[in-house]
C-alpha atoms as a PDB file:
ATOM      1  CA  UNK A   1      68.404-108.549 -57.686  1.00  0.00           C
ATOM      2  CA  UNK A   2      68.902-111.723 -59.630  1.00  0.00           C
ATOM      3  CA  UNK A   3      66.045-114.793 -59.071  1.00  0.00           C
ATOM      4  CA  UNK A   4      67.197-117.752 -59.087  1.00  0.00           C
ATOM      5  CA  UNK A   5      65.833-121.211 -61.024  1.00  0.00           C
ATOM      6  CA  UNK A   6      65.673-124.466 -59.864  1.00  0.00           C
ATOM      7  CA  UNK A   7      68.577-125.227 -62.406  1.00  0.00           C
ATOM      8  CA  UNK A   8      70.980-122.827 -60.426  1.00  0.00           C
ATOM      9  CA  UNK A   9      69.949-123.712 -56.629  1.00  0.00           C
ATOM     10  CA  UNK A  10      69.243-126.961 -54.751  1.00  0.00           C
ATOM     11  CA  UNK A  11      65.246-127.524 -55.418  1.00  0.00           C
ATOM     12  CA  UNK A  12      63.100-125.344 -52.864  1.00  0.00           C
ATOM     13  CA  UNK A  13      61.032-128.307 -52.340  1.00  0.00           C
ATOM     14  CA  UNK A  14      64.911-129.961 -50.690  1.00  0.00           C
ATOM     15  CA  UNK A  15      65.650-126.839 -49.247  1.00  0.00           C
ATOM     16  CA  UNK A  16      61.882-126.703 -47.257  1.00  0.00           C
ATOM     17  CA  UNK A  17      61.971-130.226 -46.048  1.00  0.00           C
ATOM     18  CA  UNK A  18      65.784-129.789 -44.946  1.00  0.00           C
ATOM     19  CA  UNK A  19      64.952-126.267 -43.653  1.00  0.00           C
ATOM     20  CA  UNK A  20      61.765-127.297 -41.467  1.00  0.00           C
ATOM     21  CA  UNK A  21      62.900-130.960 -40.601  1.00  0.00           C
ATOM     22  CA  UNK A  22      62.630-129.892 -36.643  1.00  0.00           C
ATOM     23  CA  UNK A  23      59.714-127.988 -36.175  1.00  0.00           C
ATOM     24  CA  UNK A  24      58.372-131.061 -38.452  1.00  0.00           C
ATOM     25  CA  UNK A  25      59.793-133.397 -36.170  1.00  0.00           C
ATOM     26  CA  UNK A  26      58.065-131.470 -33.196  1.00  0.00           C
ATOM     27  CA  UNK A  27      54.316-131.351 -34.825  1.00  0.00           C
ATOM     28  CA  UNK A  28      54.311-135.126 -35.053  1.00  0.00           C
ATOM     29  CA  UNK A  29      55.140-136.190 -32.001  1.00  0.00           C
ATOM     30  CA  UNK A  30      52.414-133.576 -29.906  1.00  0.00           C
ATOM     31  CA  UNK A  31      50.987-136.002 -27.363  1.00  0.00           C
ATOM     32  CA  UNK A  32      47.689-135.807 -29.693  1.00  0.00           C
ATOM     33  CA  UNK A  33      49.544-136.844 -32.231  1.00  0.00           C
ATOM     34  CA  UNK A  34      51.420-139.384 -30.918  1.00  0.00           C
ATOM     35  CA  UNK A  35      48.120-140.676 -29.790  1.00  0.00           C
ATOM     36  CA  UNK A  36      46.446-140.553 -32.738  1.00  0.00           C
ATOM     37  CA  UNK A  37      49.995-142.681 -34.808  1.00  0.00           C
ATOM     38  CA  UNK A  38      49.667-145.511 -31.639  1.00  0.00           C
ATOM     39  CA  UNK A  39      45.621-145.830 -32.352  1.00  0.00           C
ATOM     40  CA  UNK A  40      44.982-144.218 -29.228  1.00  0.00           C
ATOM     41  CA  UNK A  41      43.256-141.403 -29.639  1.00  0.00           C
ATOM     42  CA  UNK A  42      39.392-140.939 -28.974  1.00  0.00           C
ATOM     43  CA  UNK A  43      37.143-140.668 -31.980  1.00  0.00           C
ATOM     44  CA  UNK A  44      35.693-137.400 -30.764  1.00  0.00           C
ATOM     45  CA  UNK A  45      38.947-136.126 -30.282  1.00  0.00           C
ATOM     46  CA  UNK A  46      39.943-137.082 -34.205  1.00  0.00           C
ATOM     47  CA  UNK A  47      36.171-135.477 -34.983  1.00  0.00           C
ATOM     48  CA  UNK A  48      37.806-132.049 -33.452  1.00  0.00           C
ATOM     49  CA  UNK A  49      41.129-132.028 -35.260  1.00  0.00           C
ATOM     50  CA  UNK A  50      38.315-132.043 -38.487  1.00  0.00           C
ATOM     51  CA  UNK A  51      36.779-129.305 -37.204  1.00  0.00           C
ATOM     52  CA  UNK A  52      39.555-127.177 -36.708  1.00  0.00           C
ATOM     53  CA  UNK A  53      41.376-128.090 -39.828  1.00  0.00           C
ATOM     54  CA  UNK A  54      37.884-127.289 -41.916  1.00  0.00           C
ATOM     55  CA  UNK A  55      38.648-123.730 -41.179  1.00  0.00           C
ATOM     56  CA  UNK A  56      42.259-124.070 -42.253  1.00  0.00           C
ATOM     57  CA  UNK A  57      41.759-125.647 -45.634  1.00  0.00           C
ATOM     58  CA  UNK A  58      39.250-123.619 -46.078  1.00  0.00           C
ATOM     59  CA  UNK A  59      41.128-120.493 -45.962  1.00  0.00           C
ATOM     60  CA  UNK A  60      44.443-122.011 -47.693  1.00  0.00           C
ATOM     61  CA  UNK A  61      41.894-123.065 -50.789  1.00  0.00           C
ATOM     62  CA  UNK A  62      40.041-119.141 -50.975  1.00  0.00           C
ATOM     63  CA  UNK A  63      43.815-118.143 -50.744  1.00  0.00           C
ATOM     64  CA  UNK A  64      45.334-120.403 -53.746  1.00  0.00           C
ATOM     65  CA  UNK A  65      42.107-119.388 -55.380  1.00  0.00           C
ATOM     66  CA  UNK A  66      42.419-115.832 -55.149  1.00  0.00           C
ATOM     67  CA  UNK A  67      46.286-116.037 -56.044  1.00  0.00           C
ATOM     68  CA  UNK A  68      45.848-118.404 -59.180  1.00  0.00           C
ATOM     69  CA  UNK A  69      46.732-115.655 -61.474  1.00  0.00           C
ATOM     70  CA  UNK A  70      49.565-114.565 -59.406  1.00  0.00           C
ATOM     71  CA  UNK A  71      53.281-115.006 -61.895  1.00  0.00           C
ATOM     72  CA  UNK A  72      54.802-116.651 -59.257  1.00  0.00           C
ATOM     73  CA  UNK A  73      52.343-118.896 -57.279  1.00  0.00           C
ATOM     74  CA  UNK A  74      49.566-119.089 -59.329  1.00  0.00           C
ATOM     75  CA  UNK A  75      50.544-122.640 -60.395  1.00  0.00           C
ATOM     76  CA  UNK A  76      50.188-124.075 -57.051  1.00  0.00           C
ATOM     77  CA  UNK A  77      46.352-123.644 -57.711  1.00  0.00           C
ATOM     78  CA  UNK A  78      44.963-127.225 -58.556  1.00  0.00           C
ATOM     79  CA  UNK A  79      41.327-128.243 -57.572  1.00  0.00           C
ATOM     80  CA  UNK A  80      41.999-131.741 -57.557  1.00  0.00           C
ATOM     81  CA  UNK A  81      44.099-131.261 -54.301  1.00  0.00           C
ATOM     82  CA  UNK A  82      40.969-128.906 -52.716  1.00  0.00           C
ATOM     83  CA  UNK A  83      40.300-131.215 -49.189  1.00  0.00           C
ATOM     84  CA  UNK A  84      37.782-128.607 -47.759  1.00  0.00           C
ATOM     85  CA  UNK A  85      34.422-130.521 -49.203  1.00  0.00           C
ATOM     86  CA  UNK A  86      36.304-133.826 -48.481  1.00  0.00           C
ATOM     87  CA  UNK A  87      36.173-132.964 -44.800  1.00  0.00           C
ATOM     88  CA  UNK A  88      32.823-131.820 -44.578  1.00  0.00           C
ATOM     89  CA  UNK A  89      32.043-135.149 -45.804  1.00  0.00           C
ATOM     90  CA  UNK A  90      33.930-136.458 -42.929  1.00  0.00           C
ATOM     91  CA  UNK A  91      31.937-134.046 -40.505  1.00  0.00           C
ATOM     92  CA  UNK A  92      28.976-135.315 -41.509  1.00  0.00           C
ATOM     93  CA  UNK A  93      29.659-139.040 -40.807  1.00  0.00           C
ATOM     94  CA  UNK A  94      30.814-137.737 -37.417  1.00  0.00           C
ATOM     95  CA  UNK A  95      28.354-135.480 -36.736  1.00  0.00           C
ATOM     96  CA  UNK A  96      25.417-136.095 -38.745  1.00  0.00           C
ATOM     97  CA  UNK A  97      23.921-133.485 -40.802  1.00  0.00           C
ATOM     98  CA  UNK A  98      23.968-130.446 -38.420  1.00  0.00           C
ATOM     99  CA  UNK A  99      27.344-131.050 -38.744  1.00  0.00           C
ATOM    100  CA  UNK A 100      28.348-127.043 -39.133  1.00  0.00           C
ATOM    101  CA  UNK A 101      26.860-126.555 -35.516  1.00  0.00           C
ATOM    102  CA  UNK A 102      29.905-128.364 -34.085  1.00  0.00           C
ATOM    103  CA  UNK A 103      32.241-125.198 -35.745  1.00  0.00           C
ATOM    104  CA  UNK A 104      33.206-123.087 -33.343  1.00  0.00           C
ATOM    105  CA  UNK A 105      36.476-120.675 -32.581  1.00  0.00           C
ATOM    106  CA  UNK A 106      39.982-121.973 -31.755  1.00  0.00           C
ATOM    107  CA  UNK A 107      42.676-119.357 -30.693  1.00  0.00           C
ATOM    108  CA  UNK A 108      45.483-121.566 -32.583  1.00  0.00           C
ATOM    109  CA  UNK A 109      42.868-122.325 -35.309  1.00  0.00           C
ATOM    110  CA  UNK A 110      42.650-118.675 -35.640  1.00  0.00           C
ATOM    111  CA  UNK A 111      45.958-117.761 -35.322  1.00  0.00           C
ATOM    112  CA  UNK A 112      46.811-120.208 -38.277  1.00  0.00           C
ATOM    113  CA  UNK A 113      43.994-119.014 -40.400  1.00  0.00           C
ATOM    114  CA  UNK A 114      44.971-115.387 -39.897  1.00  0.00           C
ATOM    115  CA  UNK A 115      48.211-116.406 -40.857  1.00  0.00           C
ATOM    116  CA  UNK A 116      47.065-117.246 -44.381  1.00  0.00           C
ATOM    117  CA  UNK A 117      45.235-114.003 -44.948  1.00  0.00           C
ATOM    118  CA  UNK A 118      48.621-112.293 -44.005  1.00  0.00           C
ATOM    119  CA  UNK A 119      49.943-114.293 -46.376  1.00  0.00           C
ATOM    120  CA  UNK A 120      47.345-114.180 -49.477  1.00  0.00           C
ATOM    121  CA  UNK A 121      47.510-109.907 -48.795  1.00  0.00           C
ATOM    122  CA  UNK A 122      50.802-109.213 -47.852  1.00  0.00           C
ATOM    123  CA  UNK A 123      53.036-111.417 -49.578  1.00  0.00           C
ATOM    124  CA  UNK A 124      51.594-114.400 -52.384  1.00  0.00           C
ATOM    125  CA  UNK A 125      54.987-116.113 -52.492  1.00  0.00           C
ATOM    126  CA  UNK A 126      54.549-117.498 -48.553  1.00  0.00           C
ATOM    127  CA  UNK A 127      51.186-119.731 -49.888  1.00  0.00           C
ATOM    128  CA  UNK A 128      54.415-122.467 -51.053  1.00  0.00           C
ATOM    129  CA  UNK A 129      55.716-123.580 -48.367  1.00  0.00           C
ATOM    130  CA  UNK A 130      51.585-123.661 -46.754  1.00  0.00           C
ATOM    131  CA  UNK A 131      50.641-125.309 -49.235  1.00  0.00           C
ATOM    132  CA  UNK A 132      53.470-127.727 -49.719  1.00  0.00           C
ATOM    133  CA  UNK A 133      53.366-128.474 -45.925  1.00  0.00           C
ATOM    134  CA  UNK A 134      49.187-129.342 -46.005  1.00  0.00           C
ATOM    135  CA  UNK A 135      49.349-131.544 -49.142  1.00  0.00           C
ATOM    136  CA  UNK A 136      52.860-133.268 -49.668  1.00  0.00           C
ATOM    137  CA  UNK A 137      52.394-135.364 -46.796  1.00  0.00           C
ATOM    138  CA  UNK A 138      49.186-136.523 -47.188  1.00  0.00           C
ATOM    139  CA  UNK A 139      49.439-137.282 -50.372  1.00  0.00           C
ATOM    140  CA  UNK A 140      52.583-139.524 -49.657  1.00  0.00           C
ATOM    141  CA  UNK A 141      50.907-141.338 -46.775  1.00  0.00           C
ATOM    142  CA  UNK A 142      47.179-140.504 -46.698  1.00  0.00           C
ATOM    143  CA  UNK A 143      45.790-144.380 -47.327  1.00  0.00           C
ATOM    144  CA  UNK A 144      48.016-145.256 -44.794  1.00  0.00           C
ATOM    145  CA  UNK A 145      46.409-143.207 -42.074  1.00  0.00           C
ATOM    146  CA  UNK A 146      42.856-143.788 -43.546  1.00  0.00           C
ATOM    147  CA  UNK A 147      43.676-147.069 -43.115  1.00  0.00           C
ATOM    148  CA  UNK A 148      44.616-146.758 -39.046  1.00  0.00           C
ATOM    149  CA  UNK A 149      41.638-144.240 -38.260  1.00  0.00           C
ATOM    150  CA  UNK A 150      39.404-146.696 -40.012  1.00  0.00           C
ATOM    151  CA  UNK A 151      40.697-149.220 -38.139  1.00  0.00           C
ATOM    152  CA  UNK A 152      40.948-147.425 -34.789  1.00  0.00           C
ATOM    153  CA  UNK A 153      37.447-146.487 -35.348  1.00  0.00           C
ATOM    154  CA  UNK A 154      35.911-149.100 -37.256  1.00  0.00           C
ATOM    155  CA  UNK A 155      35.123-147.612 -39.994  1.00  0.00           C
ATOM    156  CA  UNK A 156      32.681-148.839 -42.360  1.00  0.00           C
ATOM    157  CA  UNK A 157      34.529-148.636 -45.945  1.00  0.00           C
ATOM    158  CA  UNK A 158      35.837-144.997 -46.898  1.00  0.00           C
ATOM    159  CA  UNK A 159      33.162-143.678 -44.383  1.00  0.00           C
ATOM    160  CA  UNK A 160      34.812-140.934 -42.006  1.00  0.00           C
ATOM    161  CA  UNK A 161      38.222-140.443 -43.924  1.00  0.00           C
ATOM    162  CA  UNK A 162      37.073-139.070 -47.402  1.00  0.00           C
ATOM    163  CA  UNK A 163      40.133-136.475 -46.575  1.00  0.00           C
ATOM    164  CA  UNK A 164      42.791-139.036 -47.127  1.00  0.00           C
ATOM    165  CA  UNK A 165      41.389-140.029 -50.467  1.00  0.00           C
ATOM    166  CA  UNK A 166      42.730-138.066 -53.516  1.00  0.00           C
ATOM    167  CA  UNK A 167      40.019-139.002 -55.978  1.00  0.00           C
ATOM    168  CA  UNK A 168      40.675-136.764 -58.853  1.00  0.00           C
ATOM    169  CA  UNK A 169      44.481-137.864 -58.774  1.00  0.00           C
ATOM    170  CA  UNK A 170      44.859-141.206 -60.533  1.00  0.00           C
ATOM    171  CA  UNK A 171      48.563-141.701 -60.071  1.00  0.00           C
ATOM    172  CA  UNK A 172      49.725-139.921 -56.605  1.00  0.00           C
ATOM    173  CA  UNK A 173      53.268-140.810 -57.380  1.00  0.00           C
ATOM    174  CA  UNK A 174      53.390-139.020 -61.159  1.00  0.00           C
ATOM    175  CA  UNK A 175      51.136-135.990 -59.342  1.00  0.00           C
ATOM    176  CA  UNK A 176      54.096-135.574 -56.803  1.00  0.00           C
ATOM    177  CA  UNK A 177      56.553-135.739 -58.942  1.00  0.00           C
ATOM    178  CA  UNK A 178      54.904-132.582 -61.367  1.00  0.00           C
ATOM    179  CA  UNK A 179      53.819-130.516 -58.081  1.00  0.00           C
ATOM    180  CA  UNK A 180      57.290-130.803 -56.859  1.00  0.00           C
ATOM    181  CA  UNK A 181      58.049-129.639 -60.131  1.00  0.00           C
ATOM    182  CA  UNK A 182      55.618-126.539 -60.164  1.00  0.00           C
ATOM    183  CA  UNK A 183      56.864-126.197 -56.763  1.00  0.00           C
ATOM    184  CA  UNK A 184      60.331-126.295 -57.713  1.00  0.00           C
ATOM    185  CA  UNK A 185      59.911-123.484 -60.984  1.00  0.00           C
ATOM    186  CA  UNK A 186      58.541-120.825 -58.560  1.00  0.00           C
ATOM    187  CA  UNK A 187      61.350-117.846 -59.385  1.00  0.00           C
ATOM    188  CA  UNK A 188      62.834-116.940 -56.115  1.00  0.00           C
ATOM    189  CA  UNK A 189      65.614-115.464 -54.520  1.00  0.00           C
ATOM    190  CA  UNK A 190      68.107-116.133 -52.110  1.00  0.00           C
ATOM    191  CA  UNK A 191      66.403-113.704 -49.904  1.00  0.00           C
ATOM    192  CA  UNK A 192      63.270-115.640 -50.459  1.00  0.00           C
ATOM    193  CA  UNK A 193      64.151-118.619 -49.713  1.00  0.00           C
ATOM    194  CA  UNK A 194      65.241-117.952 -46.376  1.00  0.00           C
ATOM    195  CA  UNK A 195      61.688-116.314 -45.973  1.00  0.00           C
ATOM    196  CA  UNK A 196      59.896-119.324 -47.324  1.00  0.00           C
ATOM    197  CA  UNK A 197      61.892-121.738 -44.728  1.00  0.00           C
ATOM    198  CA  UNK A 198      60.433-119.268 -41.896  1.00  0.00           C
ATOM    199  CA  UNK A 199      57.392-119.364 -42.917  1.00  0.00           C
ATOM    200  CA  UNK A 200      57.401-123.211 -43.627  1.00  0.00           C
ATOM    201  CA  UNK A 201      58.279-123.001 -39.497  1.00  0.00           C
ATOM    202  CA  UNK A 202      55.331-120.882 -38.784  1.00  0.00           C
ATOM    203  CA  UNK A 203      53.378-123.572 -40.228  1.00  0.00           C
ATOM    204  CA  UNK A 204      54.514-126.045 -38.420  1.00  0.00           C
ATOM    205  CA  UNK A 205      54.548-124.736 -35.276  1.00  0.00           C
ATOM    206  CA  UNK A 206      50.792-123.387 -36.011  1.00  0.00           C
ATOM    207  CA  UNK A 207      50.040-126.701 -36.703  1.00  0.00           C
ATOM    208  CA  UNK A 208      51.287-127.912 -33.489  1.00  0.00           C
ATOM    209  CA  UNK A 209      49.061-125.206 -31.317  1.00  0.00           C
ATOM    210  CA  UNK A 210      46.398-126.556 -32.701  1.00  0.00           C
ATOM    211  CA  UNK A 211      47.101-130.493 -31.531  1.00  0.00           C
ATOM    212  CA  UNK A 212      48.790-129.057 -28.087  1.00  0.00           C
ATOM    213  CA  UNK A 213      45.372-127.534 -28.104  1.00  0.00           C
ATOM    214  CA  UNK A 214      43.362-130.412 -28.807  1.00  0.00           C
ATOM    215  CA  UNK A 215      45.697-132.678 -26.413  1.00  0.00           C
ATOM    216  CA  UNK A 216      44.633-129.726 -23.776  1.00  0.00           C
ATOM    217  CA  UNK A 217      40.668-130.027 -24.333  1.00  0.00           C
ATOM    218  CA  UNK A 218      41.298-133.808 -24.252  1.00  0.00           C
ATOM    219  CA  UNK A 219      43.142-134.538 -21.662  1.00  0.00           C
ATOM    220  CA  UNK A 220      46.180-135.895 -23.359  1.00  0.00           C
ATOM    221  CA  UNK A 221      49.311-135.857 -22.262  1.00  0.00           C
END
């Protein structure tokens, strides 16, 4: 079976954010979320999306890890995106510094993190379309979201939203353009592709459990 390049396909990065443009549509506009966009949303309930997106990060960074000599993903591995010490930063402020006692199970957390371990045993290629998914956007719009929760929250200055802030990365919009490009060189096939768009779904919609489950615990609707 032939694998196709970027030069003889639309780019996958097109094909995922054409392919997943619904369920995308669907995460972000969870009554949590829709909240948390209006400045809405209670600061303990922000504290819990932390929580359960520690363990998510966490597993998506010991998975790019552990596939960083992989031929076809293993240039998706890149430190400087890492967000897992940047939210236990964030914990902290929220918390204080028995901030790991507030970590504690979540079926849809679970359910998402198991879905990574499928994915870094089973079959390396489905990390893309993760790991596109849980750094593209923030990347794109992360200051602009600090810059709401700090407000929402009154923040003192960078205190509570170290997640947002890319400090390794000195020019987001030249780092976007060359992931997009490491994205885009990953050999696949047409068979693949089709895979990774599914499993660009499944993240989505395991991202939205987890805010229809916060919006539950909360009381949002």
């Amino acid at each position: 079976m032939e694998t196709n390049t970027a030069q003889e396909r639309n780019p996958l990065s097109k094909l995922l954010y054409h392919g997943t443009s619904e369920a995308h549509r669907i995460a972000e506009n969870t009554p949590y979320m829709l909240a948390l966009f209006q400045g809405k949303l209670a600061k303990d309930a922000y504290a819990a999306w932390l929580v359960r997106f520690h363990a998510v990060y966490s597993e998506l960074e010991q998975t790019a890890e552990a596939l960083r000599a992989d031929p076809s993903v293993g240039s998706l591995w890149l430190p400087q995106l890492n967000r897992t010490e940047a939210i236990e930063r964030d914990l902290a402020y929220f918390y204080g510094p028995d901030w790991r006692d507030s970590l504690r199970i979540s079926p849809a957390t679970d359910a998402y993190v198991a879905r990574l371990r499928r994915v870094r045993d089973e079959w390396p290629l489905g990390l893309v379309p993760h790991h596109w998914i849980r750094y593209a956007g923030y990347l794109h719009g992360g200051a602009t979201l600090a810059k709401l929760l700090s407000t929402t929250y009154d923040l003192p200055d960078g205190a509570g939203v170290t997640f947002y802030d890319f400090a390794e990365i000195e020019d987001n919009h030249a780092f976007i353009a060359g992931y997009h490009a490491r994205m885009n060189a990953v050999p696949v096939t047409a068979e693949d592709i089709e895979s990774l768009v599914e499993e660009g779904n499944h993240a989505f919609r395991g991202n939205t459990a987890i805010t229809v489950e916060l919006g539950e615990e909360f009381g949002i609707s």
